[in-house]
Protein backbone atom coordinates (compact mmCIF):
# COMPACT_ATOMS: atom_id res chain seq x y z
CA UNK A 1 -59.54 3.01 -19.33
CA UNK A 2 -62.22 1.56 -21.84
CA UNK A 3 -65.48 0.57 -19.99
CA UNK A 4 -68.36 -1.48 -21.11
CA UNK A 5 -71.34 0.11 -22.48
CA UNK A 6 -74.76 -0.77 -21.74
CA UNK A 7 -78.21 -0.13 -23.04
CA UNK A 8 -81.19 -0.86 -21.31
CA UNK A 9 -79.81 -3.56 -19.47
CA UNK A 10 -82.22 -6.62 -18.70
CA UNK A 11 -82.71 -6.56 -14.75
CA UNK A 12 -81.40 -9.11 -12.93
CA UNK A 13 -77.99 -11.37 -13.15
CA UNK A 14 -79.27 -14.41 -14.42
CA UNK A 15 -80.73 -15.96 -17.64
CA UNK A 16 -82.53 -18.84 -19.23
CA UNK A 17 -80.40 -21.39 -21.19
CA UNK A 18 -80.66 -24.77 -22.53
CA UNK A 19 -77.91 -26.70 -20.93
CA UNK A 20 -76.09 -30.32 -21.78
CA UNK A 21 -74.35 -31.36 -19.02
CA UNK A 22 -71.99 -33.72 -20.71
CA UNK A 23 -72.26 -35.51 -24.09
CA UNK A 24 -74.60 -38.24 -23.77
CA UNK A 25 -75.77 -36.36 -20.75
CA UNK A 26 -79.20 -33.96 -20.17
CA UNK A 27 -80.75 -31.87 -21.75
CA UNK A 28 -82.22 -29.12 -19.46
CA UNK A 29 -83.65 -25.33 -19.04
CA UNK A 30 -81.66 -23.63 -16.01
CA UNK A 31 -81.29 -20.37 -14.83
CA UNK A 32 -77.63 -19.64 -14.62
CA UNK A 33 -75.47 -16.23 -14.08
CA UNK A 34 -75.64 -13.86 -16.96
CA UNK A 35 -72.35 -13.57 -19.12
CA UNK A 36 -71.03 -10.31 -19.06
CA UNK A 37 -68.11 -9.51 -22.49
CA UNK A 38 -64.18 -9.58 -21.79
CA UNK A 39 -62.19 -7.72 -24.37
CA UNK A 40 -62.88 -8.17 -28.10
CA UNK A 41 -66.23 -9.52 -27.48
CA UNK A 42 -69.98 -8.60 -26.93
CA UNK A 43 -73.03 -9.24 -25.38
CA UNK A 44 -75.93 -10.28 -27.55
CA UNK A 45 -79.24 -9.99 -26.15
CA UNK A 46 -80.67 -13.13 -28.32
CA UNK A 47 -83.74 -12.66 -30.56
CA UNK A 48 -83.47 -15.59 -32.52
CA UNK A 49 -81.28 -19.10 -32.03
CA UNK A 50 -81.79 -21.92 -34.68
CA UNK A 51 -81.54 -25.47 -33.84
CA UNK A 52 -79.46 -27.18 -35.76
CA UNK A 53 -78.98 -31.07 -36.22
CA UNK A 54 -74.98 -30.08 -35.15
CA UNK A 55 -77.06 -29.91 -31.85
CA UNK A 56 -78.26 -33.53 -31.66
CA UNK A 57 -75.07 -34.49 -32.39
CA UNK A 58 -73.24 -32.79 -29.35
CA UNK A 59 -76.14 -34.30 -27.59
CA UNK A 60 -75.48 -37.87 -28.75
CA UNK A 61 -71.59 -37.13 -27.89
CA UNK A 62 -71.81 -38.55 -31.91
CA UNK A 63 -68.29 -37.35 -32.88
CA UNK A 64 -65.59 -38.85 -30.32
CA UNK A 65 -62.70 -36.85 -32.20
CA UNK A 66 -64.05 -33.60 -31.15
CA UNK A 67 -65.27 -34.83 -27.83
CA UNK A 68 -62.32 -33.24 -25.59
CA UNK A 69 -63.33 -29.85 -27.46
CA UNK A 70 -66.85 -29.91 -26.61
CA UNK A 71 -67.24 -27.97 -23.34
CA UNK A 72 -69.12 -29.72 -20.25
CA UNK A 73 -72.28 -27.73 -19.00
CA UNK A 74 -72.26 -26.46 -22.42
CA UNK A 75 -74.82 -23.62 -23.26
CA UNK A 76 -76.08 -25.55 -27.15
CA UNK A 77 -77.09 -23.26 -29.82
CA UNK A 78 -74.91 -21.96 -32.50
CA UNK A 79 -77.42 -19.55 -35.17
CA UNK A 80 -77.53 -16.42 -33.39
CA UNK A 81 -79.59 -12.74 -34.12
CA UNK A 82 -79.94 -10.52 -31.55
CA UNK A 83 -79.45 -7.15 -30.46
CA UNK A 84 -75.31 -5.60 -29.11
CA UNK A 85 -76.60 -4.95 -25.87
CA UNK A 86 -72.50 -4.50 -24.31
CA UNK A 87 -69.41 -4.07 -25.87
CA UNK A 88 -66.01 -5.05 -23.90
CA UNK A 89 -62.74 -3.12 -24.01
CA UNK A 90 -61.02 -2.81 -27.74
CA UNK A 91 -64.59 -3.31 -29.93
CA UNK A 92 -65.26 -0.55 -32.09
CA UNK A 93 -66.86 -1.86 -34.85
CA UNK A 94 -70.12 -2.61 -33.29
CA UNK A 95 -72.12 -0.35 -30.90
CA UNK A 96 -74.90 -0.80 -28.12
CA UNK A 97 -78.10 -1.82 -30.07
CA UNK A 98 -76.77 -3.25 -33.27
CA UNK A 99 -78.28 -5.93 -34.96
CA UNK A 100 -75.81 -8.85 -35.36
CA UNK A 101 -75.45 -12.55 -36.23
CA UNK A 102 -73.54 -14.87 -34.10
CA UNK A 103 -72.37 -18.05 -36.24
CA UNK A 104 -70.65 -21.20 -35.31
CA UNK A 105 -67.30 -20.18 -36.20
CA UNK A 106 -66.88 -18.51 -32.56
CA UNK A 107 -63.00 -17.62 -34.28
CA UNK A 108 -60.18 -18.86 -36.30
CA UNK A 109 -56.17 -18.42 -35.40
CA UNK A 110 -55.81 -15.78 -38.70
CA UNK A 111 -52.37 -16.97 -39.50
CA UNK A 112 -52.50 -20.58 -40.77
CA UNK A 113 -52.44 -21.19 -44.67
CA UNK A 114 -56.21 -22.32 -44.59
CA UNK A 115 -57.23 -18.75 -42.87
CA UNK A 116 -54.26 -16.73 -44.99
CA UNK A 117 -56.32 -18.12 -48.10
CA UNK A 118 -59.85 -17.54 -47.44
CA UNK A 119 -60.38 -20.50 -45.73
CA UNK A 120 -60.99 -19.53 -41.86
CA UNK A 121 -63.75 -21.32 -41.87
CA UNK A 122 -60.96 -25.11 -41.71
CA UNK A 123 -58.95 -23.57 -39.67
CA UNK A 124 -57.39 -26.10 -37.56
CA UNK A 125 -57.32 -23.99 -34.21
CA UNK A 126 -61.01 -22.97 -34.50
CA UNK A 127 -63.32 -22.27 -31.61
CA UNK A 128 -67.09 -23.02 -31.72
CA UNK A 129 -69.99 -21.59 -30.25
CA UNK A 130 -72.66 -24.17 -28.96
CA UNK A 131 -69.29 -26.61 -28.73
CA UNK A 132 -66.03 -25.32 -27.45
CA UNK A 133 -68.02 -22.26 -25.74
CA UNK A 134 -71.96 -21.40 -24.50
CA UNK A 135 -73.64 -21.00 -26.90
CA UNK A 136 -77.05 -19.35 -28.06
CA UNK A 137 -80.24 -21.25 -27.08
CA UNK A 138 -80.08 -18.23 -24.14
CA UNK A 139 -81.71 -15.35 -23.37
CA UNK A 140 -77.90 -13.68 -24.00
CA UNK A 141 -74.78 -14.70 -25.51
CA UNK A 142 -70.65 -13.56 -25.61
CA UNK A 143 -68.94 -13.75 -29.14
CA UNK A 144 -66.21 -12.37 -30.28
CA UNK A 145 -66.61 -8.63 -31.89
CA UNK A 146 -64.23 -9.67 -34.94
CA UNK A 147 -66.41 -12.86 -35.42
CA UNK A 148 -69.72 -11.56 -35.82
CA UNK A 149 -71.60 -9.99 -38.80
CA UNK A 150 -74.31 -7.13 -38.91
CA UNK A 151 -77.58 -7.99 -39.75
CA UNK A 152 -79.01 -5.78 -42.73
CA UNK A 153 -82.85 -4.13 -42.59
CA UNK A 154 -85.42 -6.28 -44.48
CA UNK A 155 -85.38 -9.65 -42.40
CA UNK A 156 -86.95 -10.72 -39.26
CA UNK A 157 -84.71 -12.06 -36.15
CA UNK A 158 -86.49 -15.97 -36.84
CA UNK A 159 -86.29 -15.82 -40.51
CA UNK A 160 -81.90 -14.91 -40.49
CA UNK A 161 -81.10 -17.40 -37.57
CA UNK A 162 -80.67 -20.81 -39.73
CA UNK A 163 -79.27 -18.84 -42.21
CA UNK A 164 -76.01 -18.38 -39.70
CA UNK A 165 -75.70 -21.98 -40.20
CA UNK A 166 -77.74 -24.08 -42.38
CA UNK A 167 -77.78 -21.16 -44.85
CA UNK A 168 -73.91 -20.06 -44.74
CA UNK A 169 -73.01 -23.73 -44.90
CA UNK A 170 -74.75 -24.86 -48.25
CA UNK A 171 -74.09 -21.32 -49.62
CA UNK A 172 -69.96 -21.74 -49.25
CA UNK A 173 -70.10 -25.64 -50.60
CA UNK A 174 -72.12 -23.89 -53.77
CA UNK A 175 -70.35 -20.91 -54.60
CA UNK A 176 -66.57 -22.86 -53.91
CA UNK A 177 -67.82 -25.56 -56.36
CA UNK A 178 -68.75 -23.07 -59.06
CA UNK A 179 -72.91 -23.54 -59.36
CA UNK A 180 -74.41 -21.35 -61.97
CA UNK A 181 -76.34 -21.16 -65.38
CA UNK A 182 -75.68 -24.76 -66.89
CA UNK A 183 -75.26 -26.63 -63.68
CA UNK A 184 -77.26 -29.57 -62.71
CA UNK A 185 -77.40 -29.65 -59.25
CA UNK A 186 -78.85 -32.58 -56.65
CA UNK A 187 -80.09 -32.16 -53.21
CA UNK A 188 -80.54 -34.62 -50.94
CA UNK A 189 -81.90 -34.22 -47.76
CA UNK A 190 -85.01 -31.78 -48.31
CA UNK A 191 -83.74 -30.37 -43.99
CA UNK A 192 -83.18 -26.53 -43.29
CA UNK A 193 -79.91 -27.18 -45.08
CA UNK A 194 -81.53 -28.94 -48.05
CA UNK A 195 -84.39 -25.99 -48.83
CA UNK A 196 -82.05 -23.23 -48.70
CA UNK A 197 -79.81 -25.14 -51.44
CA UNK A 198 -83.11 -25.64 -53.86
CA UNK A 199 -83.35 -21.51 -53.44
CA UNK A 200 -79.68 -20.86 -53.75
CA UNK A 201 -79.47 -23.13 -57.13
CA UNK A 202 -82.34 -20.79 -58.56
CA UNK A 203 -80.51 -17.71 -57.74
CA UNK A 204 -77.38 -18.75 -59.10
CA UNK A 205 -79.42 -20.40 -62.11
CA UNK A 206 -78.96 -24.03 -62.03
CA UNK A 207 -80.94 -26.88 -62.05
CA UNK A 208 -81.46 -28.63 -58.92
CA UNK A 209 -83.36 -31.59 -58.38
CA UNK A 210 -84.27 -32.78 -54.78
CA UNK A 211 -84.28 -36.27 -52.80
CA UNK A 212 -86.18 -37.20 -49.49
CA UNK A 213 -87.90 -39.66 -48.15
CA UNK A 214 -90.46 -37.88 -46.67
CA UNK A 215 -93.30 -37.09 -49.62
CA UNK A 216 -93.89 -33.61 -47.47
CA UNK A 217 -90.67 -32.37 -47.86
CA UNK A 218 -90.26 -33.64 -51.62
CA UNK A 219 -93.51 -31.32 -51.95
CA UNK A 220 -91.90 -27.89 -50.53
CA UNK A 221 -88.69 -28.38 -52.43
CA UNK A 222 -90.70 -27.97 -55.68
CA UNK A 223 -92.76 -25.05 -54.05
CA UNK A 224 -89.07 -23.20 -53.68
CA UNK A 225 -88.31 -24.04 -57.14
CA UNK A 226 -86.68 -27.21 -57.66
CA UNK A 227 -86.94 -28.50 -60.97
CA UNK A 228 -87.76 -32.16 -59.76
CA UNK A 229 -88.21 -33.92 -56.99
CA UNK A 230 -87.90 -37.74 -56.10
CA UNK A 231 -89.36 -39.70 -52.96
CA UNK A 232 -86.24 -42.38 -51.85
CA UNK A 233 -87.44 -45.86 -51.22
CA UNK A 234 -86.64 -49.23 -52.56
CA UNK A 235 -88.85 -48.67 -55.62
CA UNK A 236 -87.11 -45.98 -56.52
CA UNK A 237 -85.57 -45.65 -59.95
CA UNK A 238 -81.83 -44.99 -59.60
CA UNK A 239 -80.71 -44.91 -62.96
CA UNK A 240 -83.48 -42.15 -63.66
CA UNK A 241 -82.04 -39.56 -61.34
CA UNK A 242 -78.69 -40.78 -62.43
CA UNK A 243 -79.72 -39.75 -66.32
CA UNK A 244 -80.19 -36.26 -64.95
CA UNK A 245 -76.28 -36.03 -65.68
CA UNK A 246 -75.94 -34.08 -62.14
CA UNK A 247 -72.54 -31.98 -62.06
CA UNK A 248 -72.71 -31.49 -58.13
CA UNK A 249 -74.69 -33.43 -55.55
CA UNK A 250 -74.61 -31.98 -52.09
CA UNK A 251 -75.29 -33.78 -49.19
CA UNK A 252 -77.67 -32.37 -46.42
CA UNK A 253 -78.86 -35.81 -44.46
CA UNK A 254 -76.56 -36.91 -42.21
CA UNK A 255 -76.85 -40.99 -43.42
CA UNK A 256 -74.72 -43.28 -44.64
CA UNK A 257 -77.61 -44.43 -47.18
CA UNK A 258 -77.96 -40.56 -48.23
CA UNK A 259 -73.71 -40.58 -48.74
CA UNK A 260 -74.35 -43.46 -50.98
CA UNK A 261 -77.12 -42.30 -52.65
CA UNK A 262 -74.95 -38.86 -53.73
CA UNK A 263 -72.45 -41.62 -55.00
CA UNK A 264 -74.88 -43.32 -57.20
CA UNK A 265 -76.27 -40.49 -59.06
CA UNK A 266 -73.67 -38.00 -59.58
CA UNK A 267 -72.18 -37.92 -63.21
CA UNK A 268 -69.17 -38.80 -64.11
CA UNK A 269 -66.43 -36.15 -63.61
CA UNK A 270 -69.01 -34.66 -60.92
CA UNK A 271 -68.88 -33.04 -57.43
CA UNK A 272 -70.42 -34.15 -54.56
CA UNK A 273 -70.44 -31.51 -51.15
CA UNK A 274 -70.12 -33.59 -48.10
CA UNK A 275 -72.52 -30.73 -45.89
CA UNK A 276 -73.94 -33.09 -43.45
CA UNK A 277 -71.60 -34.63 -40.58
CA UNK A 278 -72.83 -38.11 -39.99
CA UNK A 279 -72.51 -39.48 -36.21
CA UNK A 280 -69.95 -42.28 -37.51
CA UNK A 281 -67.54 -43.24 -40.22
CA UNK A 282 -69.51 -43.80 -43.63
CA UNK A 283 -68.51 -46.32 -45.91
CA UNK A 284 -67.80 -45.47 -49.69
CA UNK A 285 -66.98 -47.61 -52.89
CA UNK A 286 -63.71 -46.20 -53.68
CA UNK A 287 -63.96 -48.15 -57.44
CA UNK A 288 -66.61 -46.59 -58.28
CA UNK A 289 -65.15 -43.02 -57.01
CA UNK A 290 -62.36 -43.72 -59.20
CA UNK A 291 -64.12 -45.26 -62.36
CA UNK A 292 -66.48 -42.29 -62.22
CA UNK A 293 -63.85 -39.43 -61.30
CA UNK A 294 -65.47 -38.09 -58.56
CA UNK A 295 -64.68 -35.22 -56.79
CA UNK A 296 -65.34 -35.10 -53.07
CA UNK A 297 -65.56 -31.58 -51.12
CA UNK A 298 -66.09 -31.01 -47.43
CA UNK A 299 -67.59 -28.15 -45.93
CA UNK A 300 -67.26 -26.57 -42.37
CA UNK A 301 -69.97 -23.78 -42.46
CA UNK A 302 -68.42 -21.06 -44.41
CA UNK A 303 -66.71 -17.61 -43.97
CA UNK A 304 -67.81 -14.28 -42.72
CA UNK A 305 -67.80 -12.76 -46.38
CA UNK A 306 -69.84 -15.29 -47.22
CA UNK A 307 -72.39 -15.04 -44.42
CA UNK A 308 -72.45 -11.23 -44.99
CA UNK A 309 -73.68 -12.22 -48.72
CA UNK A 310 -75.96 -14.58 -47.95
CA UNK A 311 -77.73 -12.38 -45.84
CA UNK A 312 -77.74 -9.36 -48.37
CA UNK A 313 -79.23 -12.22 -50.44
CA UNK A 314 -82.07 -12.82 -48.01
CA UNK A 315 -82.64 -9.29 -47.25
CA UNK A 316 -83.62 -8.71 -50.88
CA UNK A 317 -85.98 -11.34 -50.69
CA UNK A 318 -83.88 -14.41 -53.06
CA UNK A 319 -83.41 -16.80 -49.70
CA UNK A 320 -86.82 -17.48 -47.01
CA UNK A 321 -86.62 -19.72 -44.21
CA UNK A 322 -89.49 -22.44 -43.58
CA UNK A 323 -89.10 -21.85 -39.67
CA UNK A 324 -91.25 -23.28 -36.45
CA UNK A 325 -91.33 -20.46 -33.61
CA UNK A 326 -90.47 -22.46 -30.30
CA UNK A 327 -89.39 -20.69 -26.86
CA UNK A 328 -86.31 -21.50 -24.90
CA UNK A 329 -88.54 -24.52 -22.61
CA UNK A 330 -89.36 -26.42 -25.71
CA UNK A 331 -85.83 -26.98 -26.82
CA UNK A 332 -85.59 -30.50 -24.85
CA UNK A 333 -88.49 -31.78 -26.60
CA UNK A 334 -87.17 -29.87 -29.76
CA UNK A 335 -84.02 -32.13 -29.87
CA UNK A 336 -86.08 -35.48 -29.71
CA UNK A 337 -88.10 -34.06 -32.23
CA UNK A 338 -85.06 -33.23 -34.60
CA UNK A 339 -83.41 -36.78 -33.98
CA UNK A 340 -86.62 -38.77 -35.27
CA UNK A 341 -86.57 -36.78 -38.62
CA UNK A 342 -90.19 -35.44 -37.71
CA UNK A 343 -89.37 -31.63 -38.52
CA UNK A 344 -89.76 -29.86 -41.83
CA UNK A 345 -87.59 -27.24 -42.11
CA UNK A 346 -86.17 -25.58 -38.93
CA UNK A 347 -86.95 -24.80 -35.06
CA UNK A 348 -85.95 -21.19 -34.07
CA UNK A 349 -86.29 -20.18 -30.22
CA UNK A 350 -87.31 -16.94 -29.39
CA UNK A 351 -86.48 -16.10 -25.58
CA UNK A 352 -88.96 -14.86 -23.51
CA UNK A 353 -91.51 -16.14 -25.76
CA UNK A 354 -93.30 -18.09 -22.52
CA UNK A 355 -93.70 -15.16 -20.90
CA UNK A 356 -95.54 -12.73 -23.80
């Protein structure tokens, strides 16, 4: 009979997690009971959980079409690193005391055309962690073994956790669309999504050119590398970023103003990456769509392959993350923090962290 193998177990049954009750509901640290794997999956002692604006908007109960899939007394937190500290019956691919990351794409059915195709990540049966399962702002987490993705040497636990998100995410839009040498690329939102697409356009060797309105973040976009960067306000020249002749505009700000921003500046014949999930329906000038001959392309995080590449990517020192250590009790005020717009790049929590 396969058992479950431990190492160095943590004392104890319970935990620390950040719990939502319900969306719209509260936002609290509890101690609850200690998940322990069924087969296929694994315990992950968590090192590192990223908060991601996704979060806010479980929160904010924000998207009523997914609400009967978000789970009640839902464990948030979806950008998972941490250590294999069990495995459960049938996982052989990971052992006790490997480093893994634990993404938002909890799993995927395997059999519809999207996942037969290289598409898992659209999959119309897929599972969520930090949405249709507990998630990772937790001293441990479950995922499944087939799911996760190991972690190479050469980055720290904080610095790899919005990359299993954030990172993955903007990395699929660009490589599906094609960036490389001779692309003009646009980023709006200068977020954790936003600075890891100014990095990834240098690697692949484009152009990008980044939006905010926040002069701060417009700043550390051309530390990374962009090749411009433009404060947003009323003032703001249009038609100048426009004459950039940008091939693909992705959107990382989760606005209707920042959709129709993309709109206005892309070139005709162009791309724009539809990254960030706004709370609501955003409207669009469909004329103009048509007159310019626009492409639209969504994007659900991305695939394991992809992940696995990204963080080879960031390993070899092409990708850093602009992170803010926080421990598990400051993810309440975290979330507030998050939903005013008032943090520059991302919040990781480190559990434990109030107690060394």
């Amino acid at each position: 009979m396969d058992t479950i193998l431990f190492l160095k177990p943590s004392e104890g049954k319970v935990m620390k997690a950040v719990k939502l009750s319900e969306p719209n509901g509260t936002v609290t640290v509890q101690e609850v009971e200690k998940p322990q794997p069924s087969a296929g999956e694994v315990l992950i002692k968590v090192e590192a959980s990223g908060l991601c604006y996704t979060d806010v908007h479980i929160c904010d109960g924000d998207w009523a079409v997914l609400d009967e899939q978000i789970k009640r007394d839902l464990t948030l937190g979806h950008e998972a690193i941490g250590i294999v500290e069990a495995v459960g019956p049938g996982v052989s691919d990971f052992v006790v005391g490997d480093r893994v990351a634990a993404p938002f794409l909890r799993s995927s059915c395997g059999k519809c055309k999207k996942c037969r195709t290289g598409h898992e990540n659209h999959c119309s049966q897929a599972t969520a962690l930090g949405m249709s399962h507990d998630g990772s702002h937790a001293d441990f987490v479950v995922a499944l073994a087939d799911y996760i993705v190991a972690v190479p040497d050469g980055i720290a636990p904080a610095q790899a956790a919005p990359l299993v998100c954030a990172g993955m995410t903007v990395y699929g839009a660009m490589r599906d669309a094609g960036v490389g040498v001779g692309t003009n690329v646009g980023v709006i939102g200068v977020g954790g999504q936003g600075l890891y697409a100014i990095q990834l356009g240098k690697v692949m060797g484009a152009k990008t050119y980044a939006m905010d309105l926040d002069a701060a973040k417009t700043e550390l976009a051309m530390e990374l590398g962009a090749d411009g960067a433009f404060i947003i306000s009323d003032d703001t020249d249009i038609a100048a970023i426009a004459y950039l002749e940008l091939d693909f505009v992705i959107v990382t700000a989760p606005s209707d103003a920042a959709h129709q921003l993309a709109l206005a500046i892309v070139a005709f014949g162009g791309t724009i990456s539809l990254c960030a999930v706004p709370a609501g329906e955003t409207p669009l000038s469909m004329p103009i769509a048509i007159f310019k001959g626009i492409t639209f392309v969504s994007q659900g995080v991305a695939t394991r392959q992809q992940l696995k590449e990204l963080l080879a990517l960031a390993a070899d020192g092409h990708i850093k993350s602009h992170v803010e250590i926080r421990p598990l009790s400051a993810a309440p005020k975290a979330i507030e923090e998050l939903r005013d717009r008032s943090i520059v790049g991302r919040v990781v929590f480190v559990p434990g962290l109030d107690q060394s």
